[in-house]
Every structure is written in C-alpha cells, then in structure tokens.
Protein backbone atom coordinates (compact mmCIF):
# COMPACT_ATOMS: atom_id res chain seq x y z
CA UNK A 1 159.47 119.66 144.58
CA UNK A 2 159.74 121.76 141.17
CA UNK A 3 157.27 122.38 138.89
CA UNK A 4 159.02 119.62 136.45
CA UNK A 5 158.86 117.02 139.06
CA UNK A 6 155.12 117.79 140.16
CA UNK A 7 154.56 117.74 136.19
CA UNK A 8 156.48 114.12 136.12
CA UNK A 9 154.54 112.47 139.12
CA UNK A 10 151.50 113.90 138.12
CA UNK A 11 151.49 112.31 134.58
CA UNK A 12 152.53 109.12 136.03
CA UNK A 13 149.81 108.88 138.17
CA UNK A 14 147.18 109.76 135.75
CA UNK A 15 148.42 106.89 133.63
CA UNK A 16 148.10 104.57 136.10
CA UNK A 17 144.22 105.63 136.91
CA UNK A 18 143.84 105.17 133.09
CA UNK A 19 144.44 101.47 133.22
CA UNK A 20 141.37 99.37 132.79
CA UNK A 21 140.67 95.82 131.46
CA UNK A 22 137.75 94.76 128.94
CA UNK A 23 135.10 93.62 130.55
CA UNK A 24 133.30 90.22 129.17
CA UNK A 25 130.10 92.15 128.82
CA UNK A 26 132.56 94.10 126.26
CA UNK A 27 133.47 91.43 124.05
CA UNK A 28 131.07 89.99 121.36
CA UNK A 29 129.04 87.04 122.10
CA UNK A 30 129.57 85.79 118.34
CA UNK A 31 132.57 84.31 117.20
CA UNK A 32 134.86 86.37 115.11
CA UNK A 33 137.63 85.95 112.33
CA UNK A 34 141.44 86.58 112.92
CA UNK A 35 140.64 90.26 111.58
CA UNK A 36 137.73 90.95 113.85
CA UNK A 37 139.81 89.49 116.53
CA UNK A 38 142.57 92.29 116.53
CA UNK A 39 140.72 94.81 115.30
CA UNK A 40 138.85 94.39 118.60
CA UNK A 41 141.77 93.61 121.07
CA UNK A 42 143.56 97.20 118.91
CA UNK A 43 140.54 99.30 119.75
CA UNK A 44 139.98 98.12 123.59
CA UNK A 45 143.79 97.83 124.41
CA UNK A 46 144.91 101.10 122.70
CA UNK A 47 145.17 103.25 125.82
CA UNK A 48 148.07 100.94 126.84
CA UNK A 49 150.37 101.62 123.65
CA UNK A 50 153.59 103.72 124.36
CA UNK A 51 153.10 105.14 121.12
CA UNK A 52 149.67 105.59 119.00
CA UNK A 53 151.65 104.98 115.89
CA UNK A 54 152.69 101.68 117.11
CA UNK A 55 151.83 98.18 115.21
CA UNK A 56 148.78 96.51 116.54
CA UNK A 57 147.97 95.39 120.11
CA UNK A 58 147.43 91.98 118.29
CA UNK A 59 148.46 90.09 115.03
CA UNK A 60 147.64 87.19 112.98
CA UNK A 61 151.47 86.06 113.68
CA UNK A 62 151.03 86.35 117.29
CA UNK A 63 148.11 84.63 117.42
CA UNK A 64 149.45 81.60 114.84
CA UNK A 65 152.44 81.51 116.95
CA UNK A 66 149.90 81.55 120.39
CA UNK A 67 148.25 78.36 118.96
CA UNK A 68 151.18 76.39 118.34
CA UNK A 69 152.95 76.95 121.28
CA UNK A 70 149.42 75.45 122.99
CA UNK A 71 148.68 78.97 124.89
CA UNK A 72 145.57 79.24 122.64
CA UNK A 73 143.27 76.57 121.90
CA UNK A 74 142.84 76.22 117.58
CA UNK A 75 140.01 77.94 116.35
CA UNK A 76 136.56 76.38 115.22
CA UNK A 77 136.18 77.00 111.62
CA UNK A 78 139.00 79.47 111.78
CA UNK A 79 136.62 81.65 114.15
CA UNK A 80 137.65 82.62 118.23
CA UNK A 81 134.72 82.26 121.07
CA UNK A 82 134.58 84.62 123.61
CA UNK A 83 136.75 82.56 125.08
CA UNK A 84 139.66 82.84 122.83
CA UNK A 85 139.70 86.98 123.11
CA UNK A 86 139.63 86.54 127.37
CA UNK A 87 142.77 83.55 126.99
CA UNK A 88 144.37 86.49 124.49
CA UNK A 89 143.95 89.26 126.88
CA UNK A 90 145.36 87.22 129.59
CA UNK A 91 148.42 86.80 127.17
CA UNK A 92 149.09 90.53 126.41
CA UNK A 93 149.38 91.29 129.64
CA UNK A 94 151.83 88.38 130.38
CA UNK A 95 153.70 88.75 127.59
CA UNK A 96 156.12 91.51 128.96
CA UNK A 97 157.24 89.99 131.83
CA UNK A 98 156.58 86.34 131.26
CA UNK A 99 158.68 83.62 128.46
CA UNK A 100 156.74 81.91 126.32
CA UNK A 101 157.22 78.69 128.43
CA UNK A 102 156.02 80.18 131.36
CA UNK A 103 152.80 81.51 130.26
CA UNK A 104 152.39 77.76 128.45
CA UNK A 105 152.90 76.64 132.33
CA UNK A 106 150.46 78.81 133.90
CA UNK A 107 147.70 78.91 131.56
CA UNK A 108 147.60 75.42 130.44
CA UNK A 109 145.93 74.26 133.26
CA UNK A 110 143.47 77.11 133.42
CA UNK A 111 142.39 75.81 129.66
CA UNK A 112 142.27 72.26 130.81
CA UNK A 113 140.02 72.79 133.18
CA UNK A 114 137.71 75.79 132.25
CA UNK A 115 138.17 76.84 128.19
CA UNK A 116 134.52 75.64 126.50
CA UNK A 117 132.88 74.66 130.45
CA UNK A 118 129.37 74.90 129.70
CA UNK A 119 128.45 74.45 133.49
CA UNK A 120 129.97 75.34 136.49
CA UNK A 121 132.87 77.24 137.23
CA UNK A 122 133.71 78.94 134.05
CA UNK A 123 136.78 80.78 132.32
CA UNK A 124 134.44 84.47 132.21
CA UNK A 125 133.82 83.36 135.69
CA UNK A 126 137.64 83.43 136.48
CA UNK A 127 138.68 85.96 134.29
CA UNK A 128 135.94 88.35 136.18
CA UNK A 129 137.44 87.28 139.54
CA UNK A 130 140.83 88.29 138.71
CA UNK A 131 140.01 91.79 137.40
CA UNK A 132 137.61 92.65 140.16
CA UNK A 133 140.97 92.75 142.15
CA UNK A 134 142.09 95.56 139.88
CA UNK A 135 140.48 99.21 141.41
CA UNK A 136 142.36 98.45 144.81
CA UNK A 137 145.57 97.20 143.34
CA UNK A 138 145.89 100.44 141.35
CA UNK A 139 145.30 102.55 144.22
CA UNK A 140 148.06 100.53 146.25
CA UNK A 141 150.18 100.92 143.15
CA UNK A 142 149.57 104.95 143.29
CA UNK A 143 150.49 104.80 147.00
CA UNK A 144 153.66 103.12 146.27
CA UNK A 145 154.55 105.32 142.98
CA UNK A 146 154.08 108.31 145.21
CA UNK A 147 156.50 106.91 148.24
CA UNK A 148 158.98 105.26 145.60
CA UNK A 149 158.89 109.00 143.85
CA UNK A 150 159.52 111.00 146.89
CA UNK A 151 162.46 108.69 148.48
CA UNK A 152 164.06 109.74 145.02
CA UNK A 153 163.82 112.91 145.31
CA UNK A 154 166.06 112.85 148.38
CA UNK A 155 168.58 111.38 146.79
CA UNK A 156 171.94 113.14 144.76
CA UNK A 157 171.93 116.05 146.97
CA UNK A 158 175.72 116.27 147.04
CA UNK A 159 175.34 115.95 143.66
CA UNK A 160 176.16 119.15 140.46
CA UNK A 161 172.54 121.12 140.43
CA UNK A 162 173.01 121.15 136.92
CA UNK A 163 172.78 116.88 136.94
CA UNK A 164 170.62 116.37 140.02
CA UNK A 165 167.24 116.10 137.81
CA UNK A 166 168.25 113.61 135.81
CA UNK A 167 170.01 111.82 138.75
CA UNK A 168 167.11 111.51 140.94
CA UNK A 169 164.84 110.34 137.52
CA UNK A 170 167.22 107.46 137.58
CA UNK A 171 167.50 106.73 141.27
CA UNK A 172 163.37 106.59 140.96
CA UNK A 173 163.96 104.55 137.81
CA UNK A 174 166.51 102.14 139.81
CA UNK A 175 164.06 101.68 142.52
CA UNK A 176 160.97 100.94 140.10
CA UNK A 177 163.46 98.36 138.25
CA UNK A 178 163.97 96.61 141.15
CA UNK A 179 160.28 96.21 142.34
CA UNK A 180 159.75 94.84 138.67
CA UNK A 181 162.86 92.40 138.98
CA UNK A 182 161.67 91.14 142.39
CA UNK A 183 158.42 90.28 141.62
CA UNK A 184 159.43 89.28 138.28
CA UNK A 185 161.54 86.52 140.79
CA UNK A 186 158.48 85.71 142.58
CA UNK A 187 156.62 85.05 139.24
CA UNK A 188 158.84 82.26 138.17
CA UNK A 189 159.02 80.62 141.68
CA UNK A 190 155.72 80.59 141.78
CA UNK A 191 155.40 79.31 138.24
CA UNK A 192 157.88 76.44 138.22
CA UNK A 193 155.73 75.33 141.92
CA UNK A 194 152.92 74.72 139.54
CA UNK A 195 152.12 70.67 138.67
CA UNK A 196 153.55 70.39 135.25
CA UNK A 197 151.87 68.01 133.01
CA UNK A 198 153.59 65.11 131.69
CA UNK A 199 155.70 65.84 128.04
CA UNK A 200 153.59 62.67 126.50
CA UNK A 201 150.60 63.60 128.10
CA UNK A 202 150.96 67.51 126.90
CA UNK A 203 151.58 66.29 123.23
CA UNK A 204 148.88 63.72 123.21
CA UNK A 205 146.38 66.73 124.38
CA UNK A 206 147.96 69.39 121.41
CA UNK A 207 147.68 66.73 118.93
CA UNK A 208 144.09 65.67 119.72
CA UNK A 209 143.31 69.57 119.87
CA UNK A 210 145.15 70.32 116.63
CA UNK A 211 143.20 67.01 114.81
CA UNK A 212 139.97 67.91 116.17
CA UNK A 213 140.21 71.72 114.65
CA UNK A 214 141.60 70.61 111.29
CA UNK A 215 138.34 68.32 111.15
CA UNK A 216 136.20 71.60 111.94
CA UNK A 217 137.80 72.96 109.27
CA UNK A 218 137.44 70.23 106.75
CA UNK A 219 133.53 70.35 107.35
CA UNK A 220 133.54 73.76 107.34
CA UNK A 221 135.10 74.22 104.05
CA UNK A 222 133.36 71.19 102.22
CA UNK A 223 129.61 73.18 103.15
C-alpha cells in the first residue's frame, strides 16, 4: 500500500474508535427546556458531525416534528425527562437509515411499555443494554473496514496508473454501499415483522397523550 492509502485507512479507523454514545449517568437528572435540550444533545453528539460548521445535532423543528409524528412523548410543562433526551438519542442515530414510519414502528412499542416505568424494567435500563453491545461491535466493524479496504485495493489493476487511486476508493466505496444497503434490507424486514398496533388504537393513545400534556401545560401556565 502507498503512503496515501495507509493515510486513508488509518483515518478511517481512528474515526471509528472515536464513536461513543452518552451515557445516562451523562445526562441531567432535571428536566430541561427545548434549548437546554439541544444545547446538550449539540455538545455530546458533536464528534459525529461531518462538518463542525454544520447546523445543530438537534432542533426545536425536529423535535416538534418528533412529537407529532408520536416518536416522542409531549413534554410536561414544555420540559423533557431524562427520558425524552435517551428516546432522542435513539432517534439521531436512526434517522439516517430509517423513514419516519419506521422508527414510529419500532419505537412505539418500546414507549408503551417502558417511557415513565417507575419500577421494573426501565427505558435507562434498555437503553444501557443496547450500548453495552457497542466496544465489541466497533472492533468487529474495524476488522471488517480493514478486510473490505484491502479486497479494494486488489482491484483495477489492469486499470491507467494515473486512475487506479481513485478506482480502487470507489470499488471500497461500492463494497461499503452494499453492506449499508443489505442491512438497510434486513432493517425493514425486521421492522415490518414487528406487531403493529391497531390505526384506532394508535390515535386513541396520541390523542390521550397530546390531551394529557396540553392539561400540564394549562396548570403550568395558570401558577
């Protein structure tokens, strides 16, 4: 391999031991405002930007447009629990690969049974199950980057010299586009296996959630 290429795989790499997730211990125990919300999510998530300069991890839009599509439960005098930021972390990592619908379908459920659980099983309890998985599946995903990376590299050979670099970029491109279609696949089957809830049923359970926060509201604004 070249310099460039040992340059290329090595930054790719080092990204990838860069991820992390915020841990519960991380996130306030007080509620918070809208503001405090994705101020926090902006200076935990940051690392993941493509560029610094980019808008926010998180805005109010988003999170309006969360609510109403029923991936967020409404706020409690227009503050979020703890709660709230681990369903919206959840979320921005769905987002990219998932349609609104879907993540509707998956995390529905996971609300119904878990979001404001004061005993038992709980939604920290979850969310801390899922990301203990993490350290191993970014070693596996190292492992793979480095196989995917070298397979490229024998590729184009017949190739111009002068084009072969940027060939074998996108033959390692190609093959990274097709692990993220596949399991992108595997995603939705999985997905549409899930029990969906009735349509009535859904509504019935968004409206009582909707009238229930605008009555939190009401009280909170009359004090």
């Amino acid at each position: 391999m070249t310099l460039n290429t040992e340059d290329l795989l090595n930054s790719i790499l080092e990204s990838l031991s860069r991820i992390d997730y915020i841990k519960p211990s991380e996130i306030p125990n007080i509620d918070l405002y809208m503001d405090q919300v994705t101020t926090f999510m902006d200076s935990r998530l940051k690392q993941s930007k493509r560029n610094q300069d980019d808008d926010k991890i998180l805005t109010k839009t988003m999170i309006n447009n969360y609510a109403k599509n029923d991936l967020l439960p409404p706020p409690v005098k227009k503050k979020y629990s703890k709660e709230h930021v681990l369903l919206l972390i959840f979320i921005y990592y769905y987002k990219g690969i998932m349609s609104i619908n879907d993540i509707q379908n998956l995390l529905c459920p996971i609300t119904e049974r878990f979001f404001g659980k004061k005993e038992g099983f709980s939604l920290e309890d979850l969310y801390n199950e899922v990301f203990s998985l993490e350290p191993g599946l970014v070693e596996e995903m190292k492992e793979d980057v480095k196989k995917k990376y070298l397979r490229a590299q024998n590729t184009f050979g017949e190739a111009p010299t002068k084009d072969q670099e940027f060939l074998k970029t996108f033959a390692f491109i190609c093959m990274l586009s097709v692990d993220v279609y596949v399991k992108k696949l595997m995603i939705e089957t999985l997905i549409d296996s899930l029990p969906k809830a009735k349509p009535d049923e859904a509504e019935t359970k968004a409206e009582s959630k909707k009238t229930e926060s605008k009555k939190d509201n009401k009280k909170s604004e009359t004090k």
